[in-house]
C-alpha atoms as a PDB file:
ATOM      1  CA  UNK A   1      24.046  -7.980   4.287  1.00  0.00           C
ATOM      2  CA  UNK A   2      26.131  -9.338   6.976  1.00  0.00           C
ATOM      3  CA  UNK A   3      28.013  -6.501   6.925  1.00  0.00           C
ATOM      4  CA  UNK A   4      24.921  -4.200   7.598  1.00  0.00           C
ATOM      5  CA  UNK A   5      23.563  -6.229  10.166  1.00  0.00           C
ATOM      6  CA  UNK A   6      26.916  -6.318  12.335  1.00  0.00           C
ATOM      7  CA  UNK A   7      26.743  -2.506  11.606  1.00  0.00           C
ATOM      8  CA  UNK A   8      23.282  -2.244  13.232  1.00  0.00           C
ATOM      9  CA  UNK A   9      21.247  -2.375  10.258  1.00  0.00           C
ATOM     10  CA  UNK A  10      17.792  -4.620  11.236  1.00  0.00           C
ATOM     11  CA  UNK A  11      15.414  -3.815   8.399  1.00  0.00           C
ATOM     12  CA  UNK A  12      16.415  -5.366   5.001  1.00  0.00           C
ATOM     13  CA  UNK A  13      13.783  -4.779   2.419  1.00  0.00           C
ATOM     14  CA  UNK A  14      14.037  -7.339  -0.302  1.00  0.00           C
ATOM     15  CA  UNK A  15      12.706  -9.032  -3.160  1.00  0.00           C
ATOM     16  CA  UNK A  16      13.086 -12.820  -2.786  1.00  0.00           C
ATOM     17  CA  UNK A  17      16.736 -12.497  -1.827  1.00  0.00           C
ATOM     18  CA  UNK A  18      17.660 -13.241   2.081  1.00  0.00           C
ATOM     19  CA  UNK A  19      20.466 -14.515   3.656  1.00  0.00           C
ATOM     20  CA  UNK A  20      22.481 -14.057   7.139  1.00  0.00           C
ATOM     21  CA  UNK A  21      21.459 -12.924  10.320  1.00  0.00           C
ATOM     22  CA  UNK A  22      18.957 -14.173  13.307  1.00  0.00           C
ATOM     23  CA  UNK A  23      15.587 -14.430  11.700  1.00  0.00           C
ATOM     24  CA  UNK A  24      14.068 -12.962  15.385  1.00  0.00           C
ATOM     25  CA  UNK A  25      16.167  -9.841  15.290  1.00  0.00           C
ATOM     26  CA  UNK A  26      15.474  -8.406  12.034  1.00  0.00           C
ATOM     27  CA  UNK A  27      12.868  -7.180  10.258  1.00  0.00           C
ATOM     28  CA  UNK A  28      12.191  -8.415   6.430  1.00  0.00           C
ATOM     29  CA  UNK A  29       9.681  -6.855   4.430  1.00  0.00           C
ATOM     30  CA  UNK A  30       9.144  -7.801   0.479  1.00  0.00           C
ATOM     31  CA  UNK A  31       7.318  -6.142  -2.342  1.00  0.00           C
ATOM     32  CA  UNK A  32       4.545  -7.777  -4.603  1.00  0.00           C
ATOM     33  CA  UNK A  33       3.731  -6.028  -8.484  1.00  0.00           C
ATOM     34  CA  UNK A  34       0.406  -6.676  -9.206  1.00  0.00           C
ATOM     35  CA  UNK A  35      -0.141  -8.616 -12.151  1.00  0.00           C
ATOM     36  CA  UNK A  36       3.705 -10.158 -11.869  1.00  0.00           C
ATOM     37  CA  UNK A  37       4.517 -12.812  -9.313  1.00  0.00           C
ATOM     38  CA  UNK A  38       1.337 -14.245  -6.954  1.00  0.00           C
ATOM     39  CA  UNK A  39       2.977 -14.053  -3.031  1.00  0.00           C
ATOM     40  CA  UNK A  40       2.325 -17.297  -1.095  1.00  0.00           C
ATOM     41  CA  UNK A  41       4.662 -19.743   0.531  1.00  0.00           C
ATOM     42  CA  UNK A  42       6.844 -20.469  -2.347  1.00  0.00           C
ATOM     43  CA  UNK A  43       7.694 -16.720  -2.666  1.00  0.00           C
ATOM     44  CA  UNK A  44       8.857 -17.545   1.179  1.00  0.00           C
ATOM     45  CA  UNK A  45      10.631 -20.668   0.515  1.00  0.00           C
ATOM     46  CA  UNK A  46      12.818 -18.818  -2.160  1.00  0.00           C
ATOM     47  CA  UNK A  47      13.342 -15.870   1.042  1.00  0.00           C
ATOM     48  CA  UNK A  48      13.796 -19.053   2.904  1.00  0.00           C
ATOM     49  CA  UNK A  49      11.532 -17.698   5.397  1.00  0.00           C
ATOM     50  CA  UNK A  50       8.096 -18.845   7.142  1.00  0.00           C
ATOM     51  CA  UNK A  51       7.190 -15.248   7.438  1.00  0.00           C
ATOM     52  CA  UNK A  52       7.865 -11.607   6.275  1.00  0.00           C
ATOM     53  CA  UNK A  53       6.941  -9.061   8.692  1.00  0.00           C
ATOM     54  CA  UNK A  54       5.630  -6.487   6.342  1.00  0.00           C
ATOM     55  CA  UNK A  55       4.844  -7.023   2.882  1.00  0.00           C
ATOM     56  CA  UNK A  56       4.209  -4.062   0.604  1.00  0.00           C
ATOM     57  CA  UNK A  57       1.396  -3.545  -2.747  1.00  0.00           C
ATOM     58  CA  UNK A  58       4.213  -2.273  -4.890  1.00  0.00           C
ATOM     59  CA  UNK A  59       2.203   0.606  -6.864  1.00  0.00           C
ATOM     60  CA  UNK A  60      -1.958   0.375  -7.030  1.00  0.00           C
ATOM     61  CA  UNK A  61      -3.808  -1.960  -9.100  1.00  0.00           C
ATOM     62  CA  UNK A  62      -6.151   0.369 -11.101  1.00  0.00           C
ATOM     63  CA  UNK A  63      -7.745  -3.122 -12.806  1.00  0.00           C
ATOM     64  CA  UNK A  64      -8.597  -4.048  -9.492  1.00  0.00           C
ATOM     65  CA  UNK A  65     -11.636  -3.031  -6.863  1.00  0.00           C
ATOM     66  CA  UNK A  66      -9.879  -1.547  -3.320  1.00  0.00           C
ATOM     67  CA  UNK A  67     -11.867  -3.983  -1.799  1.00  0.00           C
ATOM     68  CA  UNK A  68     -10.483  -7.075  -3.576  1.00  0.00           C
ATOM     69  CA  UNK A  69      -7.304  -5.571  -2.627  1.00  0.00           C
ATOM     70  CA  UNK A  70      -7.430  -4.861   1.095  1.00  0.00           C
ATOM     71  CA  UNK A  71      -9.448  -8.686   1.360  1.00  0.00           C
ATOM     72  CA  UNK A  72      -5.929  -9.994  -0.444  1.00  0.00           C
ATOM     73  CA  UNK A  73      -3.793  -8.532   1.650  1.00  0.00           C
ATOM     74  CA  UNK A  74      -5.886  -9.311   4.935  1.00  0.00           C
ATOM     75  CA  UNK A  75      -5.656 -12.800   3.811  1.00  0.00           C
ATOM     76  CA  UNK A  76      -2.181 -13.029   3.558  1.00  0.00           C
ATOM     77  CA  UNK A  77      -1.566 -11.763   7.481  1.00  0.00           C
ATOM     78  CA  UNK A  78      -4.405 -14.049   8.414  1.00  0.00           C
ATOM     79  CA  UNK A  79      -2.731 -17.042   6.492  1.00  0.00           C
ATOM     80  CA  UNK A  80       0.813 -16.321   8.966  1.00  0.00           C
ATOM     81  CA  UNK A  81       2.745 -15.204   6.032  1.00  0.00           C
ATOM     82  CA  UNK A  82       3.221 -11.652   7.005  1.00  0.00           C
ATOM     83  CA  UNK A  83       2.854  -9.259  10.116  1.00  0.00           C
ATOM     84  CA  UNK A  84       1.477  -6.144   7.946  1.00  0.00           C
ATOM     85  CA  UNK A  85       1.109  -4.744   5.053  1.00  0.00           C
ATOM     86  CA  UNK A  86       1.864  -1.410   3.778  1.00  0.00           C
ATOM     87  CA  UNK A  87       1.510   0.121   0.641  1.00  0.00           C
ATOM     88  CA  UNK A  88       4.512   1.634  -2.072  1.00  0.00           C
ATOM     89  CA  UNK A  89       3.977   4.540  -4.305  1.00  0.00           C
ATOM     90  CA  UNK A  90       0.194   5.097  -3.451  1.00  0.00           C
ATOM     91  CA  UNK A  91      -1.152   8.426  -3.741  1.00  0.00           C
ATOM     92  CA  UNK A  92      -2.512  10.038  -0.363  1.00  0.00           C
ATOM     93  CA  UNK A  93      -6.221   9.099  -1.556  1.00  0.00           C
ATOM     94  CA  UNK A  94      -5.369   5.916  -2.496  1.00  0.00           C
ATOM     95  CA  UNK A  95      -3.987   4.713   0.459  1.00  0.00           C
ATOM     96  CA  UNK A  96      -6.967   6.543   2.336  1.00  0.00           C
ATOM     97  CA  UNK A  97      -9.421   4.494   0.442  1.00  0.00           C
ATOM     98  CA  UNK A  98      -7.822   1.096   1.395  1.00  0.00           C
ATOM     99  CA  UNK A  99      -8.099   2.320   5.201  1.00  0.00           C
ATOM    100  CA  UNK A 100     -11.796   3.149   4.617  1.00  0.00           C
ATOM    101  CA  UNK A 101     -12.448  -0.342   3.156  1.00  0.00           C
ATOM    102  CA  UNK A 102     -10.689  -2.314   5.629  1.00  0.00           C
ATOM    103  CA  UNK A 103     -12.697  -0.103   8.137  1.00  0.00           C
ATOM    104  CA  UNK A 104     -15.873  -0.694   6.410  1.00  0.00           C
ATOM    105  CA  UNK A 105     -15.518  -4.326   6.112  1.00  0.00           C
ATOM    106  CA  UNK A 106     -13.431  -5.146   9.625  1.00  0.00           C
ATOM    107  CA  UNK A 107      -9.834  -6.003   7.225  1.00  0.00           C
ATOM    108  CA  UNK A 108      -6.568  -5.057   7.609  1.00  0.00           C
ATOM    109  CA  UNK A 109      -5.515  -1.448   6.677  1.00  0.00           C
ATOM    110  CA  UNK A 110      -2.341  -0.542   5.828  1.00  0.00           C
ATOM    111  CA  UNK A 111       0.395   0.267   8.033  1.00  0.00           C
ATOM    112  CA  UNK A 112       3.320   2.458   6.019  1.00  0.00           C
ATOM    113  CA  UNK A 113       3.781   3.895   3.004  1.00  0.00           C
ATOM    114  CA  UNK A 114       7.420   3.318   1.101  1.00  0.00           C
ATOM    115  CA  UNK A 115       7.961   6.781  -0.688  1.00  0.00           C
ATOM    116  CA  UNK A 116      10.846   8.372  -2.545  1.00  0.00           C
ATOM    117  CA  UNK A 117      12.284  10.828  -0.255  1.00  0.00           C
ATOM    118  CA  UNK A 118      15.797  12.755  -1.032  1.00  0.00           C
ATOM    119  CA  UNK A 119      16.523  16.618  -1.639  1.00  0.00           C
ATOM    120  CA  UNK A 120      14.880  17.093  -4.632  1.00  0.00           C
ATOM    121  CA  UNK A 121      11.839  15.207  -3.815  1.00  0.00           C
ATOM    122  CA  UNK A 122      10.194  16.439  -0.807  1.00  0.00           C
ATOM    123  CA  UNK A 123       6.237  17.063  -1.259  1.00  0.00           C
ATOM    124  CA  UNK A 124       4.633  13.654  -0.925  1.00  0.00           C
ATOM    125  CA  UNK A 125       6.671  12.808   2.578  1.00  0.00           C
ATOM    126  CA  UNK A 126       6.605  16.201   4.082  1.00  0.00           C
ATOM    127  CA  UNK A 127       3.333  17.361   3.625  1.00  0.00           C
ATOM    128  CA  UNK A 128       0.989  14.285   2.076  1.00  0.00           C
ATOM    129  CA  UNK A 129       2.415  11.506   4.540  1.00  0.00           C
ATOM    130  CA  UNK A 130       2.566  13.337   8.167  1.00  0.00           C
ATOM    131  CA  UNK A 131      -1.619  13.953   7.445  1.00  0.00           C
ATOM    132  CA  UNK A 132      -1.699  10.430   7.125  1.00  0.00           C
ATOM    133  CA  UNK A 133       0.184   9.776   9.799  1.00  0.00           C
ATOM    134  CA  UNK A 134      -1.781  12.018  12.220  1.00  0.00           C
ATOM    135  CA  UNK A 135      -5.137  10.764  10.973  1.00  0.00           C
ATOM    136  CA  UNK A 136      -4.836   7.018  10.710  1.00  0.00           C
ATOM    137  CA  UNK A 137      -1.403   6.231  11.585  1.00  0.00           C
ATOM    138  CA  UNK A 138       0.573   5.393   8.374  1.00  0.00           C
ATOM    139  CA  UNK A 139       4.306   5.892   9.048  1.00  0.00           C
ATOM    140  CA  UNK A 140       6.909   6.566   5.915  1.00  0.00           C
ATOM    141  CA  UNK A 141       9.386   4.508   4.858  1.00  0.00           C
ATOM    142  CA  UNK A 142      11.356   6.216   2.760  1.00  0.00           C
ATOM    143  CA  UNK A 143      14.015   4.924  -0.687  1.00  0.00           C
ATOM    144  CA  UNK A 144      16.139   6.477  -3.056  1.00  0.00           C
ATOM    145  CA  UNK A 145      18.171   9.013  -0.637  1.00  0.00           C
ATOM    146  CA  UNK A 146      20.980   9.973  -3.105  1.00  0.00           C
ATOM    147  CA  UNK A 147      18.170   9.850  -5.910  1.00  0.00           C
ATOM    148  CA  UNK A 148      19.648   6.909  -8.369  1.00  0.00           C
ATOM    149  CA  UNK A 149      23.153   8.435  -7.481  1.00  0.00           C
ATOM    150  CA  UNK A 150      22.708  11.868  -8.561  1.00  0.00           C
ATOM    151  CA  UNK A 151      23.480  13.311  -4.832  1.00  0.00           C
ATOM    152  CA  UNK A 152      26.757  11.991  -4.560  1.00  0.00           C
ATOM    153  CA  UNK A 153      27.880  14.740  -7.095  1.00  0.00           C
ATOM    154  CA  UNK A 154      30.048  12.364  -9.358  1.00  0.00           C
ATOM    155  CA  UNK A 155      27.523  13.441 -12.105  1.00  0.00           C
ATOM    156  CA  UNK A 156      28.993  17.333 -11.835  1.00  0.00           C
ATOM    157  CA  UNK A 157      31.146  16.956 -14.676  1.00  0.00           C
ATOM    158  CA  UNK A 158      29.528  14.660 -16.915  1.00  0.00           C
ATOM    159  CA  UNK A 159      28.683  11.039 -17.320  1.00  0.00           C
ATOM    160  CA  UNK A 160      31.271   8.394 -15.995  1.00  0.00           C
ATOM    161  CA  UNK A 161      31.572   6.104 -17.856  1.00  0.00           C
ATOM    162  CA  UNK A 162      31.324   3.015 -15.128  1.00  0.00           C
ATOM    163  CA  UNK A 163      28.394   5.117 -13.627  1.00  0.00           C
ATOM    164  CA  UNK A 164      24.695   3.525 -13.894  1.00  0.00           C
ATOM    165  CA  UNK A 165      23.519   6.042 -16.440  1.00  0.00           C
ATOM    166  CA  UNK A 166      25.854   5.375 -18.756  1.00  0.00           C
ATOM    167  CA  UNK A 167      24.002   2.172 -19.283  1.00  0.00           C
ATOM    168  CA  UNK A 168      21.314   1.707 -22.025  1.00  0.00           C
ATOM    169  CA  UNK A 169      18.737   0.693 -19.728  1.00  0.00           C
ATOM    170  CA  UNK A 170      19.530   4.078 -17.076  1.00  0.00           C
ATOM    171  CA  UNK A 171      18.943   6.312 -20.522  1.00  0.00           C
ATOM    172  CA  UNK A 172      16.369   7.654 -18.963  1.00  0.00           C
ATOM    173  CA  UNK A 173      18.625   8.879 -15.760  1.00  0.00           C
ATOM    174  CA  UNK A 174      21.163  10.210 -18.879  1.00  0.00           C
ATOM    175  CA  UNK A 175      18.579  12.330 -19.995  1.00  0.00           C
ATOM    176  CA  UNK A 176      17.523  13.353 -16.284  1.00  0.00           C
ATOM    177  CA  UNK A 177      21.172  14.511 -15.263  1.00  0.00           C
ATOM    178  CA  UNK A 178      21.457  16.469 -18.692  1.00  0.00           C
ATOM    179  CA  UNK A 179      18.576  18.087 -19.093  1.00  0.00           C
ATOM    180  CA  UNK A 180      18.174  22.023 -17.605  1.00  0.00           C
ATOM    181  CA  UNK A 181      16.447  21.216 -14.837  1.00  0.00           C
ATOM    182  CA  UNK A 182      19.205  18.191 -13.521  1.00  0.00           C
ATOM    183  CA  UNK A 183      21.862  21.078 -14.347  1.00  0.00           C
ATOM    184  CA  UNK A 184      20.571  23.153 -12.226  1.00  0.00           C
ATOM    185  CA  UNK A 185      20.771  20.647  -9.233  1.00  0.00           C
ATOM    186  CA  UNK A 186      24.294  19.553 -10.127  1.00  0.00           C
ATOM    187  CA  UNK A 187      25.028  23.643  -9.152  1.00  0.00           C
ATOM    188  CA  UNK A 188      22.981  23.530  -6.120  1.00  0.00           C
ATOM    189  CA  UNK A 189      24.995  20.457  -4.833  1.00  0.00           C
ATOM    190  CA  UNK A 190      28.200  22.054  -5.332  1.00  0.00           C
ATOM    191  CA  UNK A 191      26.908  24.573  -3.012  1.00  0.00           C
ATOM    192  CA  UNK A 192      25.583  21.896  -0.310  1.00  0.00           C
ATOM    193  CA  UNK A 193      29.216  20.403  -0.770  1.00  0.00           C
ATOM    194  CA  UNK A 194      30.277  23.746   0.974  1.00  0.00           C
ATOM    195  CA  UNK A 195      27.970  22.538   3.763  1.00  0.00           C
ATOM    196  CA  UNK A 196      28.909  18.909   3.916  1.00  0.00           C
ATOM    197  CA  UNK A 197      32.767  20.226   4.673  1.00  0.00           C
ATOM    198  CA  UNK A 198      31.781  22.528   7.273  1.00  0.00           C
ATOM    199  CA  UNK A 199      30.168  19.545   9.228  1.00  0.00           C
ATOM    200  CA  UNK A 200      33.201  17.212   8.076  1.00  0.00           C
ATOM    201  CA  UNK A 201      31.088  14.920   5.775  1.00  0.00           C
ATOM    202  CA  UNK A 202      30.795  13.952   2.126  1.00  0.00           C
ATOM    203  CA  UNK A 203      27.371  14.848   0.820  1.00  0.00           C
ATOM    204  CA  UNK A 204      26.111  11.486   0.323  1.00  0.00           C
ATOM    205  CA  UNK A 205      26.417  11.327   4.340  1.00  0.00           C
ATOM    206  CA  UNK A 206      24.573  14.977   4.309  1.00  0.00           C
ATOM    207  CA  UNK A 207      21.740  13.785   2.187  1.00  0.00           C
ATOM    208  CA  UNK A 208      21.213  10.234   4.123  1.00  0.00           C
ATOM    209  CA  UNK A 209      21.283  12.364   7.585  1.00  0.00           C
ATOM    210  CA  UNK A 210      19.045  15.100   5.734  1.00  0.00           C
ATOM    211  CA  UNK A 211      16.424  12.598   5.309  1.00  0.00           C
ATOM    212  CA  UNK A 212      16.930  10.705   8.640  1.00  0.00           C
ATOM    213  CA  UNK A 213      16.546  14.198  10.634  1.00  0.00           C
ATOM    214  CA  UNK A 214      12.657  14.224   9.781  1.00  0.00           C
ATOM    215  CA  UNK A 215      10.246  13.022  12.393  1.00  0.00           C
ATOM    216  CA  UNK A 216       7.783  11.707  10.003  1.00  0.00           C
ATOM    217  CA  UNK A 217      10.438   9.232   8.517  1.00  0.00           C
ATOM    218  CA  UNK A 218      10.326   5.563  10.282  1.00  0.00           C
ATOM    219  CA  UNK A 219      13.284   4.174   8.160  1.00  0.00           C
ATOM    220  CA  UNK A 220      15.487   5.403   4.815  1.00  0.00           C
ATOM    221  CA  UNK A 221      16.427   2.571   2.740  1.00  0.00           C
ATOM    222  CA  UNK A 222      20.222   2.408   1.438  1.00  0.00           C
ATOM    223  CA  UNK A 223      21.101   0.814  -1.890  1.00  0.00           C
ATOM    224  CA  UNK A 224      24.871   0.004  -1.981  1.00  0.00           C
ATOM    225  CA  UNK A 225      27.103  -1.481  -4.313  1.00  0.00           C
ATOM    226  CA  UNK A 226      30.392  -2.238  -2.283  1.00  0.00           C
ATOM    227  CA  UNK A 227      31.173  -2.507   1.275  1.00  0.00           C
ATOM    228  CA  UNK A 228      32.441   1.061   1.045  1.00  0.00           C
ATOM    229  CA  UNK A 229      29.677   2.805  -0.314  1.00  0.00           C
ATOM    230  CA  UNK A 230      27.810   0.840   2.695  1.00  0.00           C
ATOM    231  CA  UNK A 231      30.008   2.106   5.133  1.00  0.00           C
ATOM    232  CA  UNK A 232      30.140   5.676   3.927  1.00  0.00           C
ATOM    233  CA  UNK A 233      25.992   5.761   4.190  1.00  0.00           C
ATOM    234  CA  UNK A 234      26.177   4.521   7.432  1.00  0.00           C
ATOM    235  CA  UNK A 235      27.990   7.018   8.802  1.00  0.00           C
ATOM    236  CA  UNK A 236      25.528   9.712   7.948  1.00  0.00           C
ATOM    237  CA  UNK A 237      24.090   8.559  11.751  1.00  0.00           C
ATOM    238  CA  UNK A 238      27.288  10.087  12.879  1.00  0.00           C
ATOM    239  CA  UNK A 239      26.312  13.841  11.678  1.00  0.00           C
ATOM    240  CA  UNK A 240      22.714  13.046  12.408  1.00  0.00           C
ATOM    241  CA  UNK A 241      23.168  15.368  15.626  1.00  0.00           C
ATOM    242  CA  UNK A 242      24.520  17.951  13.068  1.00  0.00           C
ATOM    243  CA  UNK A 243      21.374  18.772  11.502  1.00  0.00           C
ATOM    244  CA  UNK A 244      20.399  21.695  13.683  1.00  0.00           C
ATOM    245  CA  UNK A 245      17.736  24.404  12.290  1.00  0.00           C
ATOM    246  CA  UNK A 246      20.453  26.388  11.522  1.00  0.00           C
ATOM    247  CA  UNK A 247      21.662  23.754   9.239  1.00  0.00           C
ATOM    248  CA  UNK A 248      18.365  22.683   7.826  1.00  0.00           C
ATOM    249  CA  UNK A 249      17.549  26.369   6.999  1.00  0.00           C
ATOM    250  CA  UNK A 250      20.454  26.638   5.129  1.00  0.00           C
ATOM    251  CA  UNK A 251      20.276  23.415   3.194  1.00  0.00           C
ATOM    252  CA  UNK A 252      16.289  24.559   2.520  1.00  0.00           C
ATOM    253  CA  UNK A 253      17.801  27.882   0.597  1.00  0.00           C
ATOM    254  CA  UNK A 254      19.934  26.303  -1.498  1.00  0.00           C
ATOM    255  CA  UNK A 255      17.362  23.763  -2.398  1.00  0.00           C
ATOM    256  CA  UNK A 256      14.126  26.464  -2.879  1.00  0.00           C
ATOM    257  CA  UNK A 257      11.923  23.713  -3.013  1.00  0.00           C
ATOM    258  CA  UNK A 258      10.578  23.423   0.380  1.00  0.00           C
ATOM    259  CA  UNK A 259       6.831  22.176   0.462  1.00  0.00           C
ATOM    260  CA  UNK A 260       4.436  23.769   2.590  1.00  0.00           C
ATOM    261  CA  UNK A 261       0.837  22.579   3.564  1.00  0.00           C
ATOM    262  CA  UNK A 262      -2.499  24.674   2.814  1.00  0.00           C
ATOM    263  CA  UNK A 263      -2.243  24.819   6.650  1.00  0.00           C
ATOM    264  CA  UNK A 264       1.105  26.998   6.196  1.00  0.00           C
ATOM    265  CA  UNK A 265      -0.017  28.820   3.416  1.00  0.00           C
ATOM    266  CA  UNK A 266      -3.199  30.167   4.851  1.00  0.00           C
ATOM    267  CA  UNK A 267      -1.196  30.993   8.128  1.00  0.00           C
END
């Protein structure tokens, strides 16, 4: 961590695990599960923390009324232990409906949405989010750029064996990589590879600037494992400048999976 802050990074998104850096330069958000731990100041004496700044419903409660959930949430801002809240892997409606309430009943809406966002997931950020955005204001923040690891192309000829899905709990990610469809995307990443050398990157830097380039995206979230691997993803900024149209509209015909809005389609 200190090594991401003294590299510029400010927003550390955690889950009762904080250390380093000036509390009034940074910005901490946390995640709750709902029906695992309750959040209240002994969730921020583990952070070591008096506050978070935004504080995230980590998927919807289905066992529990929107209303009961917005009045939670607008109790913990009120109470000084967070500046927001936002929501993580909500549907569109979902997170629409906890506006509404907090509207209806003068609470706290929501003020993001933390999505998974990489190459081969594109729908729910590019077209679901921005009307969100443009209606009531909900900005994306956005995890899993290199998609569990399956971007950085060590998967191309096989399973490593020190890589995460050769673990028994990743079996799932195994059977992901190998099926047809994760075949197919190991080919189309040997072809963005092509594009990756052309601008002088590796294609983990070409997928972390990919997702950076779009507007609608507040902040991608890195997962690293070493200092390298840290270093390597922050130098995607670097080739951030590099993602012209052109570029884009190349990447976007490898991929063939680009999303378009009923908007586009009836235009």
């Amino acid at each position: 961590m200190t090594m991401a802050y003294e590299s510029g990074v400010n927003l550390f998104d955690t889950a009762e695990v904080y250390a380093a850096g000036k509390r009034s330069s940074l910005v901490i958000t946390t995640k709750l599960y709902w029906g695992g731990t309750v959040y209240s100041s002994g969730s921020l004496q583990r952070l070591q923390l008096e506050y978070v700044d935004v504080v995230f419903a980590n998927r919807p409660d289905t066992n529990t009324p929107m209303e009961e959930i917005v009045r939670a949430m607008t109790y913990v801002i009120n109470q000084g232990m967070s500046m927001y809240w936002g929501t993580s892997r909500w549907t569109a409606m979902e997170i629409m409906e906890a506006y509404s309430v907090a509207r209806q009943f003068n609470l706290i809406p929501p003020v993001c949405e933390q999505a998974e966002y990489h190459l081969f997931q594109r729908e729910k950020v590019e077209v679901q989010l921005p009307e969100l955005y443009h209606k009531i204001g909900v900005g994306a923040m956005t995890w899993s750029p290199l998609a569990c690891g399956i971007i950085t192309g060590k998967y191309q000829n096989g399973i490593p064996e020190t890589s995460r899905a050769s673990m028994k709990s990743y079996q799932w990610l195994k059977e992901k990589i190998v099926s047809e469809d994760g075949r197919k995307q190991q080919a189309k990443l040997k072809e963005l590879g092509h594009i990756a050398e052309k601008l002088g990157c590796t294609l983990p830097q070409l997928a972390v600037a990919w997702c950076l380039r779009n507007e609608g995206v507040s902040s991608v979230l890195l997962g690293s494992s070493s200092p390298e691997q840290l270093t390597e993803n922050l130098g995607s900024i670097q080739f951030l400048p590099k993602m012209t149209s052109h570029v884009v509209s190349d990447i976007d015909h490898i991929l063939g999976n680009k999303p378009y809005s009923k908007k586009e389609y009836r235009s």
